[in-house]
Protein backbone atom coordinates (compact mmCIF):
# COMPACT_ATOMS: atom_id res chain seq x y z
CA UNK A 1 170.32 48.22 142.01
CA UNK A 2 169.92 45.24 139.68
CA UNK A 3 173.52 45.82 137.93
CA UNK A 4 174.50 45.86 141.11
CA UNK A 5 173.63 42.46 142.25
CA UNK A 6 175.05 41.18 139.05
CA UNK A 7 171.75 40.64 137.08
CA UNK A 8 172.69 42.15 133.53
CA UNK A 9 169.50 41.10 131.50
CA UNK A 10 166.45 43.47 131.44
CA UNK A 11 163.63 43.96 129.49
CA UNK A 12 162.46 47.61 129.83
CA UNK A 13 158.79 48.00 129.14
CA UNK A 14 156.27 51.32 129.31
CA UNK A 15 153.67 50.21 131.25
CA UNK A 16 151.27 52.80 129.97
CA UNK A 17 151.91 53.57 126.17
CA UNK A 18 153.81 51.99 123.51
CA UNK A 19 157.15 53.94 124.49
CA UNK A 20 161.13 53.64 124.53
CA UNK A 21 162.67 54.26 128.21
CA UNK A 22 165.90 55.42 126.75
CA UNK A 23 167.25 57.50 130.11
CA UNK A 24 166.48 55.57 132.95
CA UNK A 25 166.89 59.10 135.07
CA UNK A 26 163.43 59.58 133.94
CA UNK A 27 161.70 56.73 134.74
CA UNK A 28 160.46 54.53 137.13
CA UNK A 29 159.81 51.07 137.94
CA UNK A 30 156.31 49.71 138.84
CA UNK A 31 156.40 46.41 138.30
CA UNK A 32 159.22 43.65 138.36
CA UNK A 33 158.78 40.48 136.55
CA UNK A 34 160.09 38.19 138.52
CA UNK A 35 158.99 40.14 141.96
CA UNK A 36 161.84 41.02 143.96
CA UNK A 37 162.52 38.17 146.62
CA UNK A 38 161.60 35.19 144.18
CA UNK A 39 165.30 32.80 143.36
CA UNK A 40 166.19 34.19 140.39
CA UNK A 41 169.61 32.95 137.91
CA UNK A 42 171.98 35.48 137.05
CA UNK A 43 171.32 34.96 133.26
CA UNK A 44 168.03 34.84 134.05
CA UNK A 45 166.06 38.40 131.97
CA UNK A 46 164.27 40.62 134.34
CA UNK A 47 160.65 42.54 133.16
CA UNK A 48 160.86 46.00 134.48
CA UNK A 49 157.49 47.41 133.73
CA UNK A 50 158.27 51.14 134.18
CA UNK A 51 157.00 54.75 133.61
CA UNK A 52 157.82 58.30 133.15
CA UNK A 53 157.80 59.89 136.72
CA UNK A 54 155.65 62.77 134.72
CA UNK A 55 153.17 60.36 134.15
CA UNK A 56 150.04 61.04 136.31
CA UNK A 57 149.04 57.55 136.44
CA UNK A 58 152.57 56.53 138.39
CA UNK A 59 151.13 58.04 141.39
CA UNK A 60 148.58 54.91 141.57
CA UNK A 61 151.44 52.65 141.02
CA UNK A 62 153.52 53.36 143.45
CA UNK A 63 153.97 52.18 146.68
CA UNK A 64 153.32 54.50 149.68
CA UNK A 65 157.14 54.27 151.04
CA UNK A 66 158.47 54.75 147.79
CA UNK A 67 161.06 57.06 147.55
CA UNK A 68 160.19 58.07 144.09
CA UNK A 69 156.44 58.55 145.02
CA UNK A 70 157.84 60.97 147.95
CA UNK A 71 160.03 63.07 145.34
CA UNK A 72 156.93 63.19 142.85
CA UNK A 73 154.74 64.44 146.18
CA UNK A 74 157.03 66.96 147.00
CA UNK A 75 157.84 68.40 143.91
CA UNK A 76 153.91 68.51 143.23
CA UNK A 77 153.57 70.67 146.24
CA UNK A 78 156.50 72.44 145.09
CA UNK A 79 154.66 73.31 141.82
CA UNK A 80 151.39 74.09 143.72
CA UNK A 81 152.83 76.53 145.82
CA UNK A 82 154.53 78.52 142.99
CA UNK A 83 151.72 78.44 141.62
CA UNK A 84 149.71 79.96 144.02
CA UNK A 85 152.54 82.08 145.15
CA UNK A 86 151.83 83.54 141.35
CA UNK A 87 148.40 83.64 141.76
CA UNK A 88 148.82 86.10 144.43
CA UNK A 89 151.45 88.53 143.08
CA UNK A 90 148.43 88.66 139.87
CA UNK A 91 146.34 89.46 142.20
CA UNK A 92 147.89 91.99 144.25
CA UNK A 93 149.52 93.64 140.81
CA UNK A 94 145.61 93.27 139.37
CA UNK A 95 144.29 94.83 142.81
CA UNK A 96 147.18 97.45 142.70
CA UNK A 97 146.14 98.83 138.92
CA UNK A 98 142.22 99.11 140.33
CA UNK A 99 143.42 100.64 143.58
CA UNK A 100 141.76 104.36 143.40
CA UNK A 101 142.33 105.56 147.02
CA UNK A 102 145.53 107.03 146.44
CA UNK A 103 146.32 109.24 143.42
CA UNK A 104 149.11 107.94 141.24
CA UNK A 105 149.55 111.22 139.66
CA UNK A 106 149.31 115.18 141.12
CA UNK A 107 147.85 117.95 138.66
CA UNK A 108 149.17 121.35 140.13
CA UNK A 109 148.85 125.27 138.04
CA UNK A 110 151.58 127.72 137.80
CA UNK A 111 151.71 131.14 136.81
CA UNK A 112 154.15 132.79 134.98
CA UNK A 113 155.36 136.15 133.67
CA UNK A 114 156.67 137.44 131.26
CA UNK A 115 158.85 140.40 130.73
CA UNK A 116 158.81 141.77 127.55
CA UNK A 117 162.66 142.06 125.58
CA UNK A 118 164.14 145.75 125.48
CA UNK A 119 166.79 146.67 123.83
CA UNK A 120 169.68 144.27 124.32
CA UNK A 121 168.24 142.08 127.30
CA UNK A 122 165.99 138.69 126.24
CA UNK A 123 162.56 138.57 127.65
CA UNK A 124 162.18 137.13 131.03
CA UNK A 125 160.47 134.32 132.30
CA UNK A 126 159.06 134.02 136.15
CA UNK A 127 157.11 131.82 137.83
CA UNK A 128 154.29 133.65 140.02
CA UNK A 129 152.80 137.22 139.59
């Protein structure tokens, strides 16, 4: 947005550890040095204290309308409901293993005879008496 206004002088800066930004896709901006709405010269440099949106402190840092704070919310509650969506398919699977009130297998007896070979004709087999 900057660029766009024709400021071309930043310095980038991790608010949180000693850090390179070196994809801005990544990472956000907490604080600006001047603030936005102060005069400011076009050769003037700009501070853009920033973080990594992964960060779990950029969640205090944010204001509440920002649009990058809403993204991070939503794609927490994203994660928390695959997560719990995983939880339960454990659980049913874990539930499903203990279940013991139907069988999972069937144990039946046969009976079969057998005729003896004569002569030229093999012995035969047949189920029941």
């Amino acid at each position: 947005m900057l660029k766009d206004a024709g400021y071309k002088k930043f310095d980038d800066v991790d608010a949180l550890a000693d850090r390179t930004p070196m994809w801005d896709a990544n990472w956000a901006v907490v604080k600006q040095v001047p603030e936005g709405g102060l005069p400011l010269a076009y050769d003037d440099v700009v501070r853009l204290e920033v973080m990594k949106k992964d960060d779990t402190e950029i969640r205090a840092l944010l204001t509440a309308g920002s649009p990058v704070l809403a993204r991070i919310l939503q794609r927490d509650a994203d994660c928390e409901k695959r997560q719990q969506g995983e939880e339960q398919r454990r659980a049913k699977a874990a539930n499903k293993l203990l279940d013991c009130s139907k069988p999972t297998f069937e144990i039946t007896s046969e009976t079969w005879r057998i005729d003896a070979a004569t002569g030229t004709s093999p012995a035969r087999f047949m189920r029941g008496m």
